[in-house]
PDB file of N, CA and C in Angstrom:
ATOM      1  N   UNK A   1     -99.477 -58.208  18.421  1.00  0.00           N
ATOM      2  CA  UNK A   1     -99.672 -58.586  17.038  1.00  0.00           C
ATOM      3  C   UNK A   1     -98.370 -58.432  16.263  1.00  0.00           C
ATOM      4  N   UNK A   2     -97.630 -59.302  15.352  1.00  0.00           N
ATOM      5  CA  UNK A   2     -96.562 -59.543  14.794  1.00  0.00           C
ATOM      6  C   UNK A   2     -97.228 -58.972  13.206  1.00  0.00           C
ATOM      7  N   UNK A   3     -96.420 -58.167  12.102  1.00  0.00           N
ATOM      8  CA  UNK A   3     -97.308 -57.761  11.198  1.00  0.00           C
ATOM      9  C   UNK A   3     -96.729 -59.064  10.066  1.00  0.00           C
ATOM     10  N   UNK A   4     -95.359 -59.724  10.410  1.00  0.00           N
ATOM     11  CA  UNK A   4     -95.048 -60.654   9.696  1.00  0.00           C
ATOM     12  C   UNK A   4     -96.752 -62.075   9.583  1.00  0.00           C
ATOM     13  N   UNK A   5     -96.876 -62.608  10.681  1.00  0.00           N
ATOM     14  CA  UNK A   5     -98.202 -63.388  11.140  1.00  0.00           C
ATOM     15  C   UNK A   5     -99.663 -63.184  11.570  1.00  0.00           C
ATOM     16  N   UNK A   6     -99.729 -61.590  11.796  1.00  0.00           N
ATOM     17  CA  UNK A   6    -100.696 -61.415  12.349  1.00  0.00           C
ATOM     18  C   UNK A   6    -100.773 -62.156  13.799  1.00  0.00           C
ATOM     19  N   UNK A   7    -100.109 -62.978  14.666  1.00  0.00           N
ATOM     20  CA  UNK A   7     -99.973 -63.681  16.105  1.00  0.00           C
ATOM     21  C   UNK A   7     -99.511 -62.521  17.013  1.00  0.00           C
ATOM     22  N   UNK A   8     -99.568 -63.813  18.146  1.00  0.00           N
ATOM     23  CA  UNK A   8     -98.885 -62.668  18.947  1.00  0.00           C
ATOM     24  C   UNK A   8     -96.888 -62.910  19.259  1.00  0.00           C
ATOM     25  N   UNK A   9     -96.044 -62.595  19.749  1.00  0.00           N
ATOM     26  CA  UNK A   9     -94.890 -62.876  19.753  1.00  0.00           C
ATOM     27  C   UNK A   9     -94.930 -64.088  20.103  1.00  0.00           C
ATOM     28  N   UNK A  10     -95.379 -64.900  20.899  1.00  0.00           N
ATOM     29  CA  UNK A  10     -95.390 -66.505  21.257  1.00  0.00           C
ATOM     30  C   UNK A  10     -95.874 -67.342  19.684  1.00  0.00           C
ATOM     31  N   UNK A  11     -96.736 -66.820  19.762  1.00  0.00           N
ATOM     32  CA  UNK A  11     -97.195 -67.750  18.054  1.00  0.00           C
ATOM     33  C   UNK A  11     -96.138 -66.992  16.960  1.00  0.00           C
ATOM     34  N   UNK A  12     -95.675 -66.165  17.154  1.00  0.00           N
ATOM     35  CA  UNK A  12     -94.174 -65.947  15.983  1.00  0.00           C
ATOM     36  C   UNK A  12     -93.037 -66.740  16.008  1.00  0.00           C
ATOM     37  N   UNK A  13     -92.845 -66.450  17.132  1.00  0.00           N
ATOM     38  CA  UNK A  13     -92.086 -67.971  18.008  1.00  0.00           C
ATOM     39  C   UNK A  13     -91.874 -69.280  17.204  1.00  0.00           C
ATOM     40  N   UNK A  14     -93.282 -69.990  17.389  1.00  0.00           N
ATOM     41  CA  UNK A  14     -93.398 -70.935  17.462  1.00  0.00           C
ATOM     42  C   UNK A  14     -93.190 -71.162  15.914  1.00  0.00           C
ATOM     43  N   UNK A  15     -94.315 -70.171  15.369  1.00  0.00           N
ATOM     44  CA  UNK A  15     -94.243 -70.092  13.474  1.00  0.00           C
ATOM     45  C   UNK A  15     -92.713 -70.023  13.167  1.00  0.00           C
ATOM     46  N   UNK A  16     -92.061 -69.484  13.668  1.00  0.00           N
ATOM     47  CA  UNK A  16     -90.630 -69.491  13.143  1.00  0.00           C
ATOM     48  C   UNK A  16     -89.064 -70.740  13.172  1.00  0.00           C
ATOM     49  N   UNK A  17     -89.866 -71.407  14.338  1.00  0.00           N
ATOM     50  CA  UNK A  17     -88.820 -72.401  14.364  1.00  0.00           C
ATOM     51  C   UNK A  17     -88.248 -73.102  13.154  1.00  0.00           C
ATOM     52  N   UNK A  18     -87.076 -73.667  13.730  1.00  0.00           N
ATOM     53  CA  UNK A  18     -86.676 -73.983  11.841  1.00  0.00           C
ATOM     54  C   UNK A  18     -86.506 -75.639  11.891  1.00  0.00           C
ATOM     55  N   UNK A  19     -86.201 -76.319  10.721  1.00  0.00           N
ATOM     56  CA  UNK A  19     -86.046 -77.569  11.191  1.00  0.00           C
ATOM     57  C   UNK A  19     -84.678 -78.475  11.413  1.00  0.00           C
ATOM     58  N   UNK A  20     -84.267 -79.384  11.724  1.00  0.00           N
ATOM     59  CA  UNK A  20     -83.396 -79.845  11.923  1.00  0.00           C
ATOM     60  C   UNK A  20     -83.375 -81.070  12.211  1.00  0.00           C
ATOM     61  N   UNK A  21     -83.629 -82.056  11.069  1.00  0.00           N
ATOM     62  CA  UNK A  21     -84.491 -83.085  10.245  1.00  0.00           C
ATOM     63  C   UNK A  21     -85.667 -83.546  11.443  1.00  0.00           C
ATOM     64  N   UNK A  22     -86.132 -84.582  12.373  1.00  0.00           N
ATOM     65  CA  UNK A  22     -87.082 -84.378  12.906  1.00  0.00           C
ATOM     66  C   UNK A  22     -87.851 -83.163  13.357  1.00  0.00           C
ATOM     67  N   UNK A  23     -86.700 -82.798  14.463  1.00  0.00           N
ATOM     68  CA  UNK A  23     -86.966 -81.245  15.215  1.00  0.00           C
ATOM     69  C   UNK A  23     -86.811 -80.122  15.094  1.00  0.00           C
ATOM     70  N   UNK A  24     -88.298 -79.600  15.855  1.00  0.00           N
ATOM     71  CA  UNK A  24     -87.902 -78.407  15.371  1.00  0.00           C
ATOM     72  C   UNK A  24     -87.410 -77.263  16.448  1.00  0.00           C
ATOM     73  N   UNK A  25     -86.067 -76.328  16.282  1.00  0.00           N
ATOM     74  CA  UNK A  25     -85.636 -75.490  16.595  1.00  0.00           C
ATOM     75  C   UNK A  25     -85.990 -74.012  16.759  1.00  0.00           C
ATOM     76  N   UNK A  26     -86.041 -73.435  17.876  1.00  0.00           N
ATOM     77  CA  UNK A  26     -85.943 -72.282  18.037  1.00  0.00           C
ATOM     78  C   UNK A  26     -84.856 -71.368  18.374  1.00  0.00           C
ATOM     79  N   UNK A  27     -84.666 -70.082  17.872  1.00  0.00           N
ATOM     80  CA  UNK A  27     -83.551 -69.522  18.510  1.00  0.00           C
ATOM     81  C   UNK A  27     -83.464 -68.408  19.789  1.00  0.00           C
ATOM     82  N   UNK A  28     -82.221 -68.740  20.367  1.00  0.00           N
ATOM     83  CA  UNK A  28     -82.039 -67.939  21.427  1.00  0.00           C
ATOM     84  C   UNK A  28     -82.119 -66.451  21.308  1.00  0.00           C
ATOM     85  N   UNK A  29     -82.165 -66.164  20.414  1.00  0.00           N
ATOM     86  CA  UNK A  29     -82.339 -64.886  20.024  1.00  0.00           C
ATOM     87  C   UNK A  29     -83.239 -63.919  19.696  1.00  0.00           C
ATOM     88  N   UNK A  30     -84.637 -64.536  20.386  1.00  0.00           N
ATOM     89  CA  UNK A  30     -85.977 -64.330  20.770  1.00  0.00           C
ATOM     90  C   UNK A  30     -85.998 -63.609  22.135  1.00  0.00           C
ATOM     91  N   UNK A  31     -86.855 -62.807  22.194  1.00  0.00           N
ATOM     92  CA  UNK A  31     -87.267 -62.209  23.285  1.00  0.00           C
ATOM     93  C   UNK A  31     -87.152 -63.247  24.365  1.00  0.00           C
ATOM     94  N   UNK A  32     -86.232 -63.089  25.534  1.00  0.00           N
ATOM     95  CA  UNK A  32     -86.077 -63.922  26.964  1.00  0.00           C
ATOM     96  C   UNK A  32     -87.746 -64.177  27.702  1.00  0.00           C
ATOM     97  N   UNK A  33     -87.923 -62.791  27.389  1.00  0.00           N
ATOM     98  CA  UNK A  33     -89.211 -63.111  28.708  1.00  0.00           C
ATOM     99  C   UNK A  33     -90.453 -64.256  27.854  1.00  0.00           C
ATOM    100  N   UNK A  34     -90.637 -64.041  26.240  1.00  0.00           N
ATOM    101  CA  UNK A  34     -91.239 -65.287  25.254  1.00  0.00           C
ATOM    102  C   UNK A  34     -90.997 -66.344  26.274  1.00  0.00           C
ATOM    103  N   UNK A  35     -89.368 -66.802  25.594  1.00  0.00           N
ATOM    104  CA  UNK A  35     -88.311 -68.184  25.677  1.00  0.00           C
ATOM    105  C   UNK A  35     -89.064 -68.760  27.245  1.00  0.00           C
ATOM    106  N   UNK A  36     -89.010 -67.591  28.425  1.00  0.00           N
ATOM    107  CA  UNK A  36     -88.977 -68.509  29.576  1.00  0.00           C
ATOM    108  C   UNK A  36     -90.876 -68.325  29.594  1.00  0.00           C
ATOM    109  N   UNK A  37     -91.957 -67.720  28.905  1.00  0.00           N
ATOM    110  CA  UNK A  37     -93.215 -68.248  29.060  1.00  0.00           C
ATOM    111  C   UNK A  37     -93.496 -69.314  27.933  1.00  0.00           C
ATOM    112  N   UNK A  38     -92.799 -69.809  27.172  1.00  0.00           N
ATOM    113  CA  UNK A  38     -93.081 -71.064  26.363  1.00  0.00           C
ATOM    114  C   UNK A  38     -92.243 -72.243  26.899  1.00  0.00           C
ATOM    115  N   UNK A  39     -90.757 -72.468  27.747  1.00  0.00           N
ATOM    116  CA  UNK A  39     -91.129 -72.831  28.752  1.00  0.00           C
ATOM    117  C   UNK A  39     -91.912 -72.972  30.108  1.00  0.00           C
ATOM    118  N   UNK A  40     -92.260 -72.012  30.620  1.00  0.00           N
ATOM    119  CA  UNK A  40     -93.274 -72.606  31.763  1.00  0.00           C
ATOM    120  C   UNK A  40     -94.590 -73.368  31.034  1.00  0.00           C
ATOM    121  N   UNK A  41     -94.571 -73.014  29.683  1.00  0.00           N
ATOM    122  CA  UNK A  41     -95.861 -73.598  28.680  1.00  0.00           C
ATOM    123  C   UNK A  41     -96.045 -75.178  28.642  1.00  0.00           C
ATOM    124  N   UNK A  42     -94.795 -75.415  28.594  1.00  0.00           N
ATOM    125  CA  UNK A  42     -94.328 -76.567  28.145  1.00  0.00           C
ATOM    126  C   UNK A  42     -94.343 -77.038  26.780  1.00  0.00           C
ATOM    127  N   UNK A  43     -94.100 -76.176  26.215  1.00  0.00           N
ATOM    128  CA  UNK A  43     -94.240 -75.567  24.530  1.00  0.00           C
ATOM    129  C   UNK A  43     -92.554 -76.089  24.108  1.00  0.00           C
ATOM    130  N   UNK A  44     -91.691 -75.937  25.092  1.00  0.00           N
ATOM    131  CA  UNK A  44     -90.197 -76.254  24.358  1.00  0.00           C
ATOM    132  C   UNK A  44     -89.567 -76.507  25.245  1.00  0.00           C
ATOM    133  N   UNK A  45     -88.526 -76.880  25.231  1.00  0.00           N
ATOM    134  CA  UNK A  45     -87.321 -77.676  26.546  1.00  0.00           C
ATOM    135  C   UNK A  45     -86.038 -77.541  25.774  1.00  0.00           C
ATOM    136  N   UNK A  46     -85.051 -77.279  26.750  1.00  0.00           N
ATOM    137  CA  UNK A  46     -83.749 -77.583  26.057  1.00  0.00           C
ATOM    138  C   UNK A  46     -83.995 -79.031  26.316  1.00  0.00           C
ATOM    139  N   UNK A  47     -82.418 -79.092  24.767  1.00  0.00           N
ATOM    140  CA  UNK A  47     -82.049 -80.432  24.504  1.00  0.00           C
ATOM    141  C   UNK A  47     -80.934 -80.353  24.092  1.00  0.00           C
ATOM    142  N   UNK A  48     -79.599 -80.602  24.552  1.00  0.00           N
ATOM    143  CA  UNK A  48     -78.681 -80.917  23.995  1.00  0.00           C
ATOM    144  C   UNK A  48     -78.022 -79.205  23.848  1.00  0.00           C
ATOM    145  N   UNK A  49     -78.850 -78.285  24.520  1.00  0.00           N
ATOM    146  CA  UNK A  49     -77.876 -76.615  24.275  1.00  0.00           C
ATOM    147  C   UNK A  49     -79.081 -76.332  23.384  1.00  0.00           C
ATOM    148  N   UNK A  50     -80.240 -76.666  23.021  1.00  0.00           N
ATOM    149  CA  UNK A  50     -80.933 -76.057  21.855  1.00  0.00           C
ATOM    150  C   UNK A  50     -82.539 -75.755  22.484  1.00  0.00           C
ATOM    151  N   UNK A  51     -83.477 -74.771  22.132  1.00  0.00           N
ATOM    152  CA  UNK A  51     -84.259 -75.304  22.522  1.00  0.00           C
ATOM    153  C   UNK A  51     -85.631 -75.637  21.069  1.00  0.00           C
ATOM    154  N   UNK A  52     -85.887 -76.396  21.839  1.00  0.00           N
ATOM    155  CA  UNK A  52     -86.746 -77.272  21.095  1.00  0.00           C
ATOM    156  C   UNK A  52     -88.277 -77.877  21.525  1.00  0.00           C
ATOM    157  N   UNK A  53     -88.646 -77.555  20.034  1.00  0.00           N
ATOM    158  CA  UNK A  53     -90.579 -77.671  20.559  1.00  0.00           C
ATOM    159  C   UNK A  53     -90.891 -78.902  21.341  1.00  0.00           C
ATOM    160  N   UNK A  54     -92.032 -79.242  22.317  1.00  0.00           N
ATOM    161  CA  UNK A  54     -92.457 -80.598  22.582  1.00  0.00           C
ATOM    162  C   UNK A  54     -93.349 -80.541  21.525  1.00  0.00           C
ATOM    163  N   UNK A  55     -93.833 -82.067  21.984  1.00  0.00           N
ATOM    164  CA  UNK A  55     -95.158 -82.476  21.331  1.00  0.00           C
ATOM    165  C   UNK A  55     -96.443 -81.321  21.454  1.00  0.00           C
ATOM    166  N   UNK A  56     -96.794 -81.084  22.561  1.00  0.00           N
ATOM    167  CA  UNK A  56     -97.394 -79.652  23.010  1.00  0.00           C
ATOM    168  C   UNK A  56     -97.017 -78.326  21.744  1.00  0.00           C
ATOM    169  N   UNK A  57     -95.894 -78.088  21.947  1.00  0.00           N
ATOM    170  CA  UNK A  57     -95.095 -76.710  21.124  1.00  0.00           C
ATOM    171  C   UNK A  57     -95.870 -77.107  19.878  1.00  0.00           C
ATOM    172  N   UNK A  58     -95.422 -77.958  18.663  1.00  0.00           N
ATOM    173  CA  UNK A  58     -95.998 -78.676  17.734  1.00  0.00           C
ATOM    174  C   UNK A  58     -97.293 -78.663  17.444  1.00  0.00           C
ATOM    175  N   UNK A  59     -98.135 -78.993  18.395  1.00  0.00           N
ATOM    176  CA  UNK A  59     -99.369 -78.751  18.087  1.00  0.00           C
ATOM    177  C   UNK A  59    -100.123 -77.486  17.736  1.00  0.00           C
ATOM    178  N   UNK A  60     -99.643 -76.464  19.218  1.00  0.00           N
ATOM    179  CA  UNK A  60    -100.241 -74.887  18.810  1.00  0.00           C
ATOM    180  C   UNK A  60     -99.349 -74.423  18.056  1.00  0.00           C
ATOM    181  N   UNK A  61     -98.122 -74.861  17.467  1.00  0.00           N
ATOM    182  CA  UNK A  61     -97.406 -74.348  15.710  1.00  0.00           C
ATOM    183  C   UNK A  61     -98.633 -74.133  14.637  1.00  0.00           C
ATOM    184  N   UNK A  62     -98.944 -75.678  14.616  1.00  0.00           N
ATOM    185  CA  UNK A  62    -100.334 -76.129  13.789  1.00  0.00           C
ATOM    186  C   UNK A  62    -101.148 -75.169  13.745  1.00  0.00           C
ATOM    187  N   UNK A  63    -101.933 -74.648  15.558  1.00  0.00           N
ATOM    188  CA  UNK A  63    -103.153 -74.102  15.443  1.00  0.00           C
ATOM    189  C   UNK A  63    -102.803 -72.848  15.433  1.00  0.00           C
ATOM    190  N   UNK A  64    -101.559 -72.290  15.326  1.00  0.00           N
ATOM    191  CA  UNK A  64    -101.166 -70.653  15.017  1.00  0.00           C
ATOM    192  C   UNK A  64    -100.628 -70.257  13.778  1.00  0.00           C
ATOM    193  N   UNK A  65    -100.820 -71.618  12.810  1.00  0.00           N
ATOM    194  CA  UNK A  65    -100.030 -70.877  11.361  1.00  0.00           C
ATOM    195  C   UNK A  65    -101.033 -70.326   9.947  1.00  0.00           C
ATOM    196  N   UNK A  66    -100.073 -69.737  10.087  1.00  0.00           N
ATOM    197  CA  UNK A  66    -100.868 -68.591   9.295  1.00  0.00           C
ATOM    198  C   UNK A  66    -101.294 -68.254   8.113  1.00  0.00           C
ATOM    199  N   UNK A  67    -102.426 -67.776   7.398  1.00  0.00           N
ATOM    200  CA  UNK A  67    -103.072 -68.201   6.387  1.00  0.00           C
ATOM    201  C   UNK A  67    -104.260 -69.389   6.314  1.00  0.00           C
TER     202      UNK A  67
END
């Protein structure tokens, strides 16, 4: 449980990405062991050195934000 979201660190994650006019960004500076279970998720992929939500990631953003 995150006390910022009430989620768990994966849905903080995801709640936190920032934008970067279409996409949205996450930083490397998240817990590793998160980063590589939201990849195996298929929640985000690098792109270009960054990583970044899929269509997938995007959706459970939606169903994990808060309030």
């Amino acid at each position: 449980m995150n006390a910022m979201t009430g989620g768990s660190p994966l849905e903080t994650i995801l709640w936190t990405a920032r934008s970067a006019g279409a996409t949205l960004i996450i930083s490397r500076g998240n817990d590793p062991a998160t980063i590589r279970q939201l990849l195996d998720e298929g929640l985000i992929r690098e792109r270009l050195g960054h990583l970044v939500l899929t269509i997938k990631g995007i959706q459970r953003r939606r169903a994990c934000a808060p309030g």
